[in-house]
Protein backbone atom coordinates (compact mmCIF):
# COMPACT_ATOMS: atom_id res chain seq x y z
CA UNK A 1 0.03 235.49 136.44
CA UNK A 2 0.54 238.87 134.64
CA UNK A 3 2.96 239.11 131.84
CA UNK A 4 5.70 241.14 134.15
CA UNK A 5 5.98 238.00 136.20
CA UNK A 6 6.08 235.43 133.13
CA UNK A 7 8.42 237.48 131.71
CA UNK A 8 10.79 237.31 135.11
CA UNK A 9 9.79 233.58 135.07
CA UNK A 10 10.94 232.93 131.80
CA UNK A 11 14.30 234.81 132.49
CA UNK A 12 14.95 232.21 135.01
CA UNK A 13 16.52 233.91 138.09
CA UNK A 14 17.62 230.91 139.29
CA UNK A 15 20.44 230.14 136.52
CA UNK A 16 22.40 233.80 136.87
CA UNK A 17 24.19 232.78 139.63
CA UNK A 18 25.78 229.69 137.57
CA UNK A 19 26.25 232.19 134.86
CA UNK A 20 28.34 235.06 136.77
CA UNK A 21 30.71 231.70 138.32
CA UNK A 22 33.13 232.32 135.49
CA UNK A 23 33.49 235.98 135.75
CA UNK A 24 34.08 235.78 139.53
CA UNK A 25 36.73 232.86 139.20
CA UNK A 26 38.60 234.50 136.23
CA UNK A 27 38.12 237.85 138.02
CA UNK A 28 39.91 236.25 141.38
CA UNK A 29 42.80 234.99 138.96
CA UNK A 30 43.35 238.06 137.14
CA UNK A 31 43.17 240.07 141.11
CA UNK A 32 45.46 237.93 142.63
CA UNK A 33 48.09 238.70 139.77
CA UNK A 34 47.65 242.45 140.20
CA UNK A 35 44.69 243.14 137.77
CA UNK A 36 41.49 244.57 138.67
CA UNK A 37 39.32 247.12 137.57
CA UNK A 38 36.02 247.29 139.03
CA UNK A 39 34.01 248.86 135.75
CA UNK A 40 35.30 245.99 133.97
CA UNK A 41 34.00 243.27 136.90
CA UNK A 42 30.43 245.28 136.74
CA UNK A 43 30.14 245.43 133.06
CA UNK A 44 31.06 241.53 132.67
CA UNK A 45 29.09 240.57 135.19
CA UNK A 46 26.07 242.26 133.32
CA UNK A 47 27.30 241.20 129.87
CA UNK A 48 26.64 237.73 131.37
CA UNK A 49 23.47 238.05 132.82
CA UNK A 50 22.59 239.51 129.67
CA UNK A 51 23.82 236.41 127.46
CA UNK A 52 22.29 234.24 130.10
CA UNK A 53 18.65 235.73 129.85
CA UNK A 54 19.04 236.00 126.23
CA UNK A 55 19.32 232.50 126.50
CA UNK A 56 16.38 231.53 128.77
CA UNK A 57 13.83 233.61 126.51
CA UNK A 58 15.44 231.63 123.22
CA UNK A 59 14.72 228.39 124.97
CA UNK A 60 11.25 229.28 125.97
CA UNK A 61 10.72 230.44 122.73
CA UNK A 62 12.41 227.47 121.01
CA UNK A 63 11.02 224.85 123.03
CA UNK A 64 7.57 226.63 123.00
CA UNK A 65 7.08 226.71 119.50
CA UNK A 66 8.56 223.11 119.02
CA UNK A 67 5.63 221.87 121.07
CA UNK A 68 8.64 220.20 123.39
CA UNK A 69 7.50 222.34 126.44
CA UNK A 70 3.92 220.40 127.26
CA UNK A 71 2.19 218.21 129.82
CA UNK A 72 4.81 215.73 129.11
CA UNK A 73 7.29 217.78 130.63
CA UNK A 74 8.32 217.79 134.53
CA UNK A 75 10.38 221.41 135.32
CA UNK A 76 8.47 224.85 135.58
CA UNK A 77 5.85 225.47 133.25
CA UNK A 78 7.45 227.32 130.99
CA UNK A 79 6.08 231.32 129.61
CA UNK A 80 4.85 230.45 125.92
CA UNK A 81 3.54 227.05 127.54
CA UNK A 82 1.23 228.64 130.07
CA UNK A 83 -0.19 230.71 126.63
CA UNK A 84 0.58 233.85 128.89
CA UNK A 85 2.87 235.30 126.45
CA UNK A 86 2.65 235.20 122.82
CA UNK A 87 5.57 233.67 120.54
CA UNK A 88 5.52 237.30 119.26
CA UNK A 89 6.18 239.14 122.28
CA UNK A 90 8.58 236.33 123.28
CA UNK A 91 10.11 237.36 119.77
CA UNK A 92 10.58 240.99 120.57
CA UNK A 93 11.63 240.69 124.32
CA UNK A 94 14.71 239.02 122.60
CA UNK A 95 15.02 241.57 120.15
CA UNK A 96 15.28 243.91 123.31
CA UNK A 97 17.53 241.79 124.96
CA UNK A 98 20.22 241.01 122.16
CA UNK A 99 20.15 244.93 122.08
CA UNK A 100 20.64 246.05 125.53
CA UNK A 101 23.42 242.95 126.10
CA UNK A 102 25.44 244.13 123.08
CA UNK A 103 25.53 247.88 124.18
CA UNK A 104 26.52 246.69 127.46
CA UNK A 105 29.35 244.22 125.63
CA UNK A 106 30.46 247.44 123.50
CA UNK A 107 31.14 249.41 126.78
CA UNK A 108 32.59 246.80 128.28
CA UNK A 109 35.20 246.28 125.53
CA UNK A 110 36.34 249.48 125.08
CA UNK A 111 36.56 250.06 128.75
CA UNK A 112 38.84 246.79 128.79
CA UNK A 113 40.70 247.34 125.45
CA UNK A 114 40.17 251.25 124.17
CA UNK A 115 41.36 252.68 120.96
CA UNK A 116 45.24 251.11 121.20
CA UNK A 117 43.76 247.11 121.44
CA UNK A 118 41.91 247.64 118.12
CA UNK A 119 42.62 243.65 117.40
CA UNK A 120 41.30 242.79 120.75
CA UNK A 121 38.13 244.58 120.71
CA UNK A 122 37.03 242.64 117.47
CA UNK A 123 37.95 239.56 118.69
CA UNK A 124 35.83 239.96 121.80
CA UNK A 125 33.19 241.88 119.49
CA UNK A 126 33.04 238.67 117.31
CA UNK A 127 32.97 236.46 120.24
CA UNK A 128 30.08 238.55 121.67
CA UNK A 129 27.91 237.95 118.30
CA UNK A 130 28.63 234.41 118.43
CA UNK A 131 27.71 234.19 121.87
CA UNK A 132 24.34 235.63 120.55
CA UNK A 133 24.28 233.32 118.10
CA UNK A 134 24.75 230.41 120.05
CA UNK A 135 22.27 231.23 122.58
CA UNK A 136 19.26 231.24 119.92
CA UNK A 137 20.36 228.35 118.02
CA UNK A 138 20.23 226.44 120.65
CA UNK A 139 16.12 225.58 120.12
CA UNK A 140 15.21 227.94 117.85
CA UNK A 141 15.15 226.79 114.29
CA UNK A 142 15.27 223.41 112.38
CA UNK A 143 19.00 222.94 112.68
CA UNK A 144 18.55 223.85 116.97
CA UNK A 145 22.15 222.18 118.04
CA UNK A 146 20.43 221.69 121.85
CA UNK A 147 18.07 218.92 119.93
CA UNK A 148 20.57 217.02 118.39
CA UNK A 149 23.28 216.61 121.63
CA UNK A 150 25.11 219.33 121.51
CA UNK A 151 24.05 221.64 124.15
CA UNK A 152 26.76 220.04 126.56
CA UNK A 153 29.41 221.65 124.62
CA UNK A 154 27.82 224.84 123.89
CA UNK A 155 27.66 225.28 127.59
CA UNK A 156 31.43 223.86 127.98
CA UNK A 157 32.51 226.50 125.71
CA UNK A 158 30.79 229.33 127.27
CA UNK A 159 29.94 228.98 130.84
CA UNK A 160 33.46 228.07 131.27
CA UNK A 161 35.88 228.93 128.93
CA UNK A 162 34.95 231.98 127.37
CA UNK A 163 33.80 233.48 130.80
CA UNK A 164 36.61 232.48 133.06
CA UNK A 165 39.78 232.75 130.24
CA UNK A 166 37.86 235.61 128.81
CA UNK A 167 37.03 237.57 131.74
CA UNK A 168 40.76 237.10 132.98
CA UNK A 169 42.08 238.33 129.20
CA UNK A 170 39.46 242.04 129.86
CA UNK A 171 41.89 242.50 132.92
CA UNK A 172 44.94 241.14 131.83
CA UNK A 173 45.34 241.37 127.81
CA UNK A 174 47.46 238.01 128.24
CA UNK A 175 46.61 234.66 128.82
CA UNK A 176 48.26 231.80 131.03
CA UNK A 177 47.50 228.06 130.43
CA UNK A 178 46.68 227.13 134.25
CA UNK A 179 43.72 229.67 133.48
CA UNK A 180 41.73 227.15 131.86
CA UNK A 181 41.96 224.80 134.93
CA UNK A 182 39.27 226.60 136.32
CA UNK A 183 37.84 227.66 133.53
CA UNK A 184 37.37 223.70 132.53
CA UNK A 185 36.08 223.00 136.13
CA UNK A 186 33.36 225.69 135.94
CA UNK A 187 31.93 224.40 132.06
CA UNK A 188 32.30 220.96 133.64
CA UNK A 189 30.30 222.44 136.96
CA UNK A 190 27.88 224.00 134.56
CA UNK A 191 27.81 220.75 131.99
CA UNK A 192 26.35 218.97 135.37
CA UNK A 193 23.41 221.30 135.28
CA UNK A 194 22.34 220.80 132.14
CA UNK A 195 22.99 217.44 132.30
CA UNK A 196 20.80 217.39 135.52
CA UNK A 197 18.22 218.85 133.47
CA UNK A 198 18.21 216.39 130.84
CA UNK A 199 17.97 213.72 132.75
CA UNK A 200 14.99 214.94 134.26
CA UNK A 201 13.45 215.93 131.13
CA UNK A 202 14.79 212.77 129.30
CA UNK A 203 11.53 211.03 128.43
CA UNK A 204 9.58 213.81 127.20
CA UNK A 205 12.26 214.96 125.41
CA UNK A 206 12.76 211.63 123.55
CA UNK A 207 8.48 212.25 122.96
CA UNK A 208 9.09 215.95 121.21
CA UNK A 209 11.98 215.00 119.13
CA UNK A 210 14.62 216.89 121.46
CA UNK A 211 17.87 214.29 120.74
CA UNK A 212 19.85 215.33 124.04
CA UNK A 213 23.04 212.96 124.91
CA UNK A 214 20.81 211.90 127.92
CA UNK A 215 18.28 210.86 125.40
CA UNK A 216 21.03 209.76 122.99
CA UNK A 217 23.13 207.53 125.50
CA UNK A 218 20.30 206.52 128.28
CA UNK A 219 19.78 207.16 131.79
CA UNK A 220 22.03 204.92 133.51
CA UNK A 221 25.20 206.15 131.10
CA UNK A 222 24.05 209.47 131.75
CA UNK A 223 24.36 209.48 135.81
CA UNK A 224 27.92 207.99 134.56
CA UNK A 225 28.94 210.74 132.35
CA UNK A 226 27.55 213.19 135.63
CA UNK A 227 29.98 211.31 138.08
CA UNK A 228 32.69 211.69 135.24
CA UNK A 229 32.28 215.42 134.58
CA UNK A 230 31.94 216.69 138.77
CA UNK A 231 34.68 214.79 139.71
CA UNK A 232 37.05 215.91 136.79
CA UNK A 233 35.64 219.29 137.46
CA UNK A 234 36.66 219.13 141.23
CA UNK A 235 40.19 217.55 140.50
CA UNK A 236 41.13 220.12 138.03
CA UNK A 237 40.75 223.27 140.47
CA UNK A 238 42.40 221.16 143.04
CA UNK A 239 45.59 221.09 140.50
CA UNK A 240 45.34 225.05 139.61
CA UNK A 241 45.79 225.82 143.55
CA UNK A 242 48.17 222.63 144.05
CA UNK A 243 50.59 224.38 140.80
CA UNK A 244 49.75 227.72 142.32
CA UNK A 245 51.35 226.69 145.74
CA UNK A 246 48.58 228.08 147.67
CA UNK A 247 48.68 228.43 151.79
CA UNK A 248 46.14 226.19 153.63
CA UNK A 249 43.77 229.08 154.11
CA UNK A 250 43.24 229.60 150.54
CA UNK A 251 41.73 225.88 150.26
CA UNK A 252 37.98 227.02 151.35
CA UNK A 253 36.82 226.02 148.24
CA UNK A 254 37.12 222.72 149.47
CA UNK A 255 34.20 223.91 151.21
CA UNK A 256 32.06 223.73 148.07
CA UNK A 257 33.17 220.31 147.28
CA UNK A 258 31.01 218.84 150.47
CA UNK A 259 27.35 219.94 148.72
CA UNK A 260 28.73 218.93 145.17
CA UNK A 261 29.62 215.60 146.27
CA UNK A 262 26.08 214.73 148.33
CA UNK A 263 24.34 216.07 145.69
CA UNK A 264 26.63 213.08 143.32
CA UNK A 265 25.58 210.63 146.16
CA UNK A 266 21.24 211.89 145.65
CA UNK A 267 21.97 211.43 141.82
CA UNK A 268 22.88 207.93 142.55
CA UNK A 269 19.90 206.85 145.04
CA UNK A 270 17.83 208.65 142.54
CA UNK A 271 15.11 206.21 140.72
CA UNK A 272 12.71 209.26 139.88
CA UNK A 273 13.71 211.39 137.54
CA UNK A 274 10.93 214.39 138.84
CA UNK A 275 13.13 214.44 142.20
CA UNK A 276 15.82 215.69 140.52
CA UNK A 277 14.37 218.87 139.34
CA UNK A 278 15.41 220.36 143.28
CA UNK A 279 19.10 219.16 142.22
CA UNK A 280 19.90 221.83 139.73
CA UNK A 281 19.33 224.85 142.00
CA UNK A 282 21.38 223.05 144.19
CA UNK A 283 24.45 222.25 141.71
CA UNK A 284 24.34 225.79 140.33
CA UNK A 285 24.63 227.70 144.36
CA UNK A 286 27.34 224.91 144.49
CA UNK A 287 29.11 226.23 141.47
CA UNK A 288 28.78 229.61 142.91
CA UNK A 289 29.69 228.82 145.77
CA UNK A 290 32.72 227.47 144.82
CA UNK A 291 33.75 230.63 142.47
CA UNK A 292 33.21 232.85 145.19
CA UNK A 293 35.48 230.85 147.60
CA UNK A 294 38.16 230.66 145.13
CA UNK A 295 38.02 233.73 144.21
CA UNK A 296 37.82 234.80 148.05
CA UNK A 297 41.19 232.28 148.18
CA UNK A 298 43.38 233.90 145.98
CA UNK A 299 42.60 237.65 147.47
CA UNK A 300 44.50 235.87 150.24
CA UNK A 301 47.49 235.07 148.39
């Protein structure tokens, strides 16, 4: 394998389309009430895929240098693993990365906010640093917050949170509470993936010293807390378009519920924890396929 194609390996093509759900939910919201700007949807969506590469290379370089990515370990070899690409080039590609994301964030903020929304664009500039932040910090380093349980919330925070609310404030510049219904049932969506993850990784995790809740609270409480989050997840969007009064044609998200829930019933039958590893690709096109439907719903209304 070259480096080109570790590099596109490492950057994980298979997680952007979890990682643009949020903008295309809050983007749906935010259209449906009369707000839309299409610069602002491509420079988010970017922004995002930024963050979420970012994020990939931090893990493959946090994990890497950990020793936690090794034979032990049942996913995709990962880029520093197959010795491919050095932890210094790994190094710099984020340095790249961090740079090109933030110019792209910059645009994207004063496109959304300009010179009159001063207060706004340092919010969202803050938010964008701590976004980078978060993203490295999540293996790299002693205090990584990904080894000691806390990725779930990280991911919470800003897979669904921070991109749906946030991506419907860029349009907006004013926030509703029934926003966060689907911005709750997207982290939740996107909590299930990582979740997923851990449980397939959870024994060569608990080898390397990687403390995830999986490896904290077990396997068996684990597939628990997975039925817990989905099903809140699919509830809480069923309450944003029940409180939203929407027609019959608007439910197709529904739709999405059908792969979500058989992929709950595989979790369950599931007594090898390799077999799961087809799972996430699944629950992430799931996820997307469920912001794209919604979002697809409310241009309806």
């Amino acid at each position: 394998m070259s480096k080109t194609k570790a590099f596109i390996s490492a950057a994980r093509l298979r997680t952007l389309p979890l990682s643009v759900s949020g903008i295309i939910a809050g983007t749906g919201i935010a259209a449906s009430r009369g707000f839309f700007n299409w610069k602002i949807f491509a420079l988010a969506l970017l922004t995002t895929v930024g963050f979420q590469v970012l994020s990939n290379f931090a893990n493959d370089y946090g994990d890497g240098v950990k020793g936690t990515d090794n034979k032990d370990r049942i996913g995709p070899q990962r880029a520093l693993q197959s010795g491919i690409i050095s932890p210094g080039e790994m190094k710099k590609a984020i340095a790249v990365t961090i740079a090109i994301t933030m110019l792209v964030a910059l645009l994207l903020i004063y496109l959304a906010f300009g010179r009159e929304n001063f207060g706004y664009s340092v919010l969202f500039f803050f938010l964008g640093v701590v976004s980078i932040i978060a993203a490295i910090k999540y293996t790299v380093g002693r205090s990584a917050y990904g080894y000691h349980g806390f990725g779930d919330v990280f991911v919470f925070l800003f897979f669904g949170l921070l991109s749906v609310a946030g991506s419907y404030f860029l349009y907006t510049k004013n926030m509703d509470w029934t926003v966060f219904l689907p911005a709750i049932t997207i982290g939740l969506l996107s909590v299930g993936v990582l979740n997923l993850n851990n449980m397939r990784d959870e024994q060569s995790d608990a080898k390397s010293g990687k403390n995830t809740l999986v490896v904290k609270i077990g396997g068996q409480k684990a597939k628990r807390y997975h039925y817990i989050v989905l099903i809140t997840a699919l509830l809480l969007v069923l309450l944003f378009a029940v409180l939203q009064s929407f027609y019959i044609y608007q439910y197709l998200f529904l739709l999405a519920f059908i792969p979500v829930l058989k992929h709950m019933d595989t979790v369950r039958k599931n007594k090898v924890p390799k077999a799961l590893d087809p799972e996430l690709k699944k629950l992430a096109i799931s996820t997307f396929l469920l912001s794209v439907l919604f979002a697809l719903g409310l241009a309806l209304f």
